[in-house]
Protein backbone atom coordinates (compact mmCIF):
# COMPACT_ATOMS: atom_id res chain seq x y z
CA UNK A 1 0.00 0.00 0.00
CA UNK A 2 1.40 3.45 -1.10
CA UNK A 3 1.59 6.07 1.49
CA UNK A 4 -1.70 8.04 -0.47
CA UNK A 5 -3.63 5.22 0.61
CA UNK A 6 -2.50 4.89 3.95
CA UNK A 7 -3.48 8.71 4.15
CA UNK A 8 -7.01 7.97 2.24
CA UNK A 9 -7.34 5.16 5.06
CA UNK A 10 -5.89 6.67 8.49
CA UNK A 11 -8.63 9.79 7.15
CA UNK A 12 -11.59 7.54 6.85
CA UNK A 13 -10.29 5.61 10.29
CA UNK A 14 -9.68 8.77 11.91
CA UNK A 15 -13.34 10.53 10.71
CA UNK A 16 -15.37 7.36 11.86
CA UNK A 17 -13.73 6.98 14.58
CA UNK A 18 -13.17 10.47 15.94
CA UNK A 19 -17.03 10.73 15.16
CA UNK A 20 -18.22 7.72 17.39
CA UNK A 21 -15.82 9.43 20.23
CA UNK A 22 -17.42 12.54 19.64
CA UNK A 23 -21.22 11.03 19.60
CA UNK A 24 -20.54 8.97 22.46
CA UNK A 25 -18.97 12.25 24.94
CA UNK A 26 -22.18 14.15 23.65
CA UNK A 27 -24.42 11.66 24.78
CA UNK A 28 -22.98 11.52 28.19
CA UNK A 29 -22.97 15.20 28.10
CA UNK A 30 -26.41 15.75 27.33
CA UNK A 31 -27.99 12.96 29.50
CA UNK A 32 -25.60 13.06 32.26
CA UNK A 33 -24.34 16.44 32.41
CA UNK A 34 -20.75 15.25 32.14
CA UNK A 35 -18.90 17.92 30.45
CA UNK A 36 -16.19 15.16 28.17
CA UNK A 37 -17.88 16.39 24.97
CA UNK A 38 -16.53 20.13 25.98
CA UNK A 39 -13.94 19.01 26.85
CA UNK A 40 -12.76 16.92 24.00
CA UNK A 41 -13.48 20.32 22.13
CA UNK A 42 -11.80 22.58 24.54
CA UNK A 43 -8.81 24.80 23.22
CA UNK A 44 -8.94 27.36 25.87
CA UNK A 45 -5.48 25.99 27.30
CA UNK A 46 -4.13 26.51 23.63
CA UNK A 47 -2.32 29.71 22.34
CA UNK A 48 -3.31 32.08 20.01
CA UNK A 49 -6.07 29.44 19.62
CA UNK A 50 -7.84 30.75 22.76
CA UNK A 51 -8.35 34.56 21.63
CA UNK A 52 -11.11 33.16 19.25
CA UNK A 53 -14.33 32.05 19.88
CA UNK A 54 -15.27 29.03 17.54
CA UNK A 55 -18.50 27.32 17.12
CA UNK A 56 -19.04 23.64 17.99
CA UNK A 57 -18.59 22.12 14.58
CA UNK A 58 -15.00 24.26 14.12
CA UNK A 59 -13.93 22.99 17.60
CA UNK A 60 -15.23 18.93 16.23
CA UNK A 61 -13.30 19.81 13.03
CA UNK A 62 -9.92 20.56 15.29
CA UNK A 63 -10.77 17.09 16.70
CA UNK A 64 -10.91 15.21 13.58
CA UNK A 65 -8.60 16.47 12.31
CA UNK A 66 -6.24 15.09 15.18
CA UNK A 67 -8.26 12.12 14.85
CA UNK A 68 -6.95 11.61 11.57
CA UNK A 69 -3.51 12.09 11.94
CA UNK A 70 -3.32 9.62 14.85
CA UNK A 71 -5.24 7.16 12.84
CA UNK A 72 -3.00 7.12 9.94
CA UNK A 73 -0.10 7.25 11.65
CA UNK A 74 -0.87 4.30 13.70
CA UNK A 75 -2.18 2.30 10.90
CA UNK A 76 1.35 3.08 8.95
CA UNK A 77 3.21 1.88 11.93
CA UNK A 78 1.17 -1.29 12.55
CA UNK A 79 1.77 -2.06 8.93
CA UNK A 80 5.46 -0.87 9.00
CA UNK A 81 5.96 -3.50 11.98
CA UNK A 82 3.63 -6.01 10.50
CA UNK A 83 1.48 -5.86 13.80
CA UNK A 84 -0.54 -8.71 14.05
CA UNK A 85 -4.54 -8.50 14.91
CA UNK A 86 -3.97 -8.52 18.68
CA UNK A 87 -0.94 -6.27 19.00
CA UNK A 88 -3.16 -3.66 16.68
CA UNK A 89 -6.16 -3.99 19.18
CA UNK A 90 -3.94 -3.73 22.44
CA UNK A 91 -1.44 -1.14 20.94
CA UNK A 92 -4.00 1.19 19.13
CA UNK A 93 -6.08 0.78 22.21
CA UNK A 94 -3.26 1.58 24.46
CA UNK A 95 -2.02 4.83 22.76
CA UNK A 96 -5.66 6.13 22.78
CA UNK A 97 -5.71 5.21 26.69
CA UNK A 98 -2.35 7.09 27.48
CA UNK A 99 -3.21 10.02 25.00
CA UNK A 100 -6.69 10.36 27.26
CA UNK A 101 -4.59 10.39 30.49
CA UNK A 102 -1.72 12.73 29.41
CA UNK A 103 -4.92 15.43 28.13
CA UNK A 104 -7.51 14.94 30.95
CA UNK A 105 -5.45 17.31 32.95
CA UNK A 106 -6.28 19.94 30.69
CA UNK A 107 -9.46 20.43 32.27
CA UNK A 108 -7.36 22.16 35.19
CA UNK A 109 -6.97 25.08 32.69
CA UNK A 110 -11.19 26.27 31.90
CA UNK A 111 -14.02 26.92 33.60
CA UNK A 112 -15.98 24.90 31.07
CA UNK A 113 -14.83 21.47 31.95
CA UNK A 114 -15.60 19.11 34.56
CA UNK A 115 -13.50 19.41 37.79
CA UNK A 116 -9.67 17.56 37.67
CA UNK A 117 -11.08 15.44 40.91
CA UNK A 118 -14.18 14.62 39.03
CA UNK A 119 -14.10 10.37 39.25
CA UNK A 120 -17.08 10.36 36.78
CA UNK A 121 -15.83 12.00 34.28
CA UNK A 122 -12.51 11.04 34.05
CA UNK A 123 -13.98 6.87 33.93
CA UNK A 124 -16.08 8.56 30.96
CA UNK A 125 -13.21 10.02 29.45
CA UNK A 126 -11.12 6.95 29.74
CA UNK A 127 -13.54 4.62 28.51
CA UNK A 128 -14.43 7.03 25.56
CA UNK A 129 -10.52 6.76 24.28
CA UNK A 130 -10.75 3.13 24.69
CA UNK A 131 -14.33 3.29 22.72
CA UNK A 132 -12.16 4.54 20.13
CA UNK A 133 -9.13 3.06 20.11
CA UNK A 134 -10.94 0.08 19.69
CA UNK A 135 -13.17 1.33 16.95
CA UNK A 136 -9.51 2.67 14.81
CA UNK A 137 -8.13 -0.77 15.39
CA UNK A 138 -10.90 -2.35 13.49
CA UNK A 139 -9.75 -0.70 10.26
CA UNK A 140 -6.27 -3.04 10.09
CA UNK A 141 -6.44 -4.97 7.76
CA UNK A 142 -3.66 -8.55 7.16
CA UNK A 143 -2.55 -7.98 3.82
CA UNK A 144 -1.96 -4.27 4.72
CA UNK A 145 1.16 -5.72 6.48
CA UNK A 146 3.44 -6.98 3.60
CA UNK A 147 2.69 -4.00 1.47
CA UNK A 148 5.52 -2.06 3.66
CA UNK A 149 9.11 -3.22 3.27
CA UNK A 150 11.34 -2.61 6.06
């Protein structure tokens, strides 16, 4: 697979993906009153970013876009290293746990976002990143794998 597919690919992982993270913080925002979905949007900790008010679907199309990145960067790298089925689910799965713990934090830094001590949210948040990682891990495919040469 040429890297212009890997980017077609990790874009299509990254947008289905990022969206069923997205839907599934919402949900638990609007029925729970769990602010994840704000703060999977947030940017107020971000400079220059944070002078600017955006509207929701701006702030989801920072997220996707970071969605999509990660997804074709980890698909390249599972296929680079000729990952098998398992090491995809438990790797991909993994990275989207540790990214979710190394940004939770960040709702320290607004007013918007649920408390840093808040035990609810971050299980939500958590499980949401492993919601996705396991969604992104679904798009590896075997023969994907020899179409890399080390």
């Amino acid at each position: 697979m040429n890297l212009s597919r890997f980017v077609v690919k990790g874009s299509v992982a990254g947008v289905i993906s990022g969206v069923i993270l997205g839907l599934f913080f919402k949900t638990i925002e609007i029925y729970w009153n769990i602010n994840v979905y704000t703060l999977l949007l947030n940017v107020d900790y971000i400079p220059v970013l944070n002078r600017f008010s955006f509207s929701e679907m701006v702030e989801f199309s920072f997220h996707l876009i970071i969605s999509v990145i990660l997804a074709t960067i980890l698909l390249y790298v599972a296929a680079k290293h000729q990952w098998t089925r398992r090491q995809m689910m438990v790797r991909t799965i993994g990275t989207s746990l540790f990214i979710g713990l190394v940004l939770y934090p960040t709702t320290a830094l607004s007013e918007r976002t649920p408390p840093l001590t808040s035990v609810s949210a971050l299980f939500c948040w958590l499980f949401g990143h492993l919601l996705y990682g396991a969604a992104l891990s679904l798009f590896w495919e075997k023969n994907e794998t020899q179409a890399i040469g080390r």
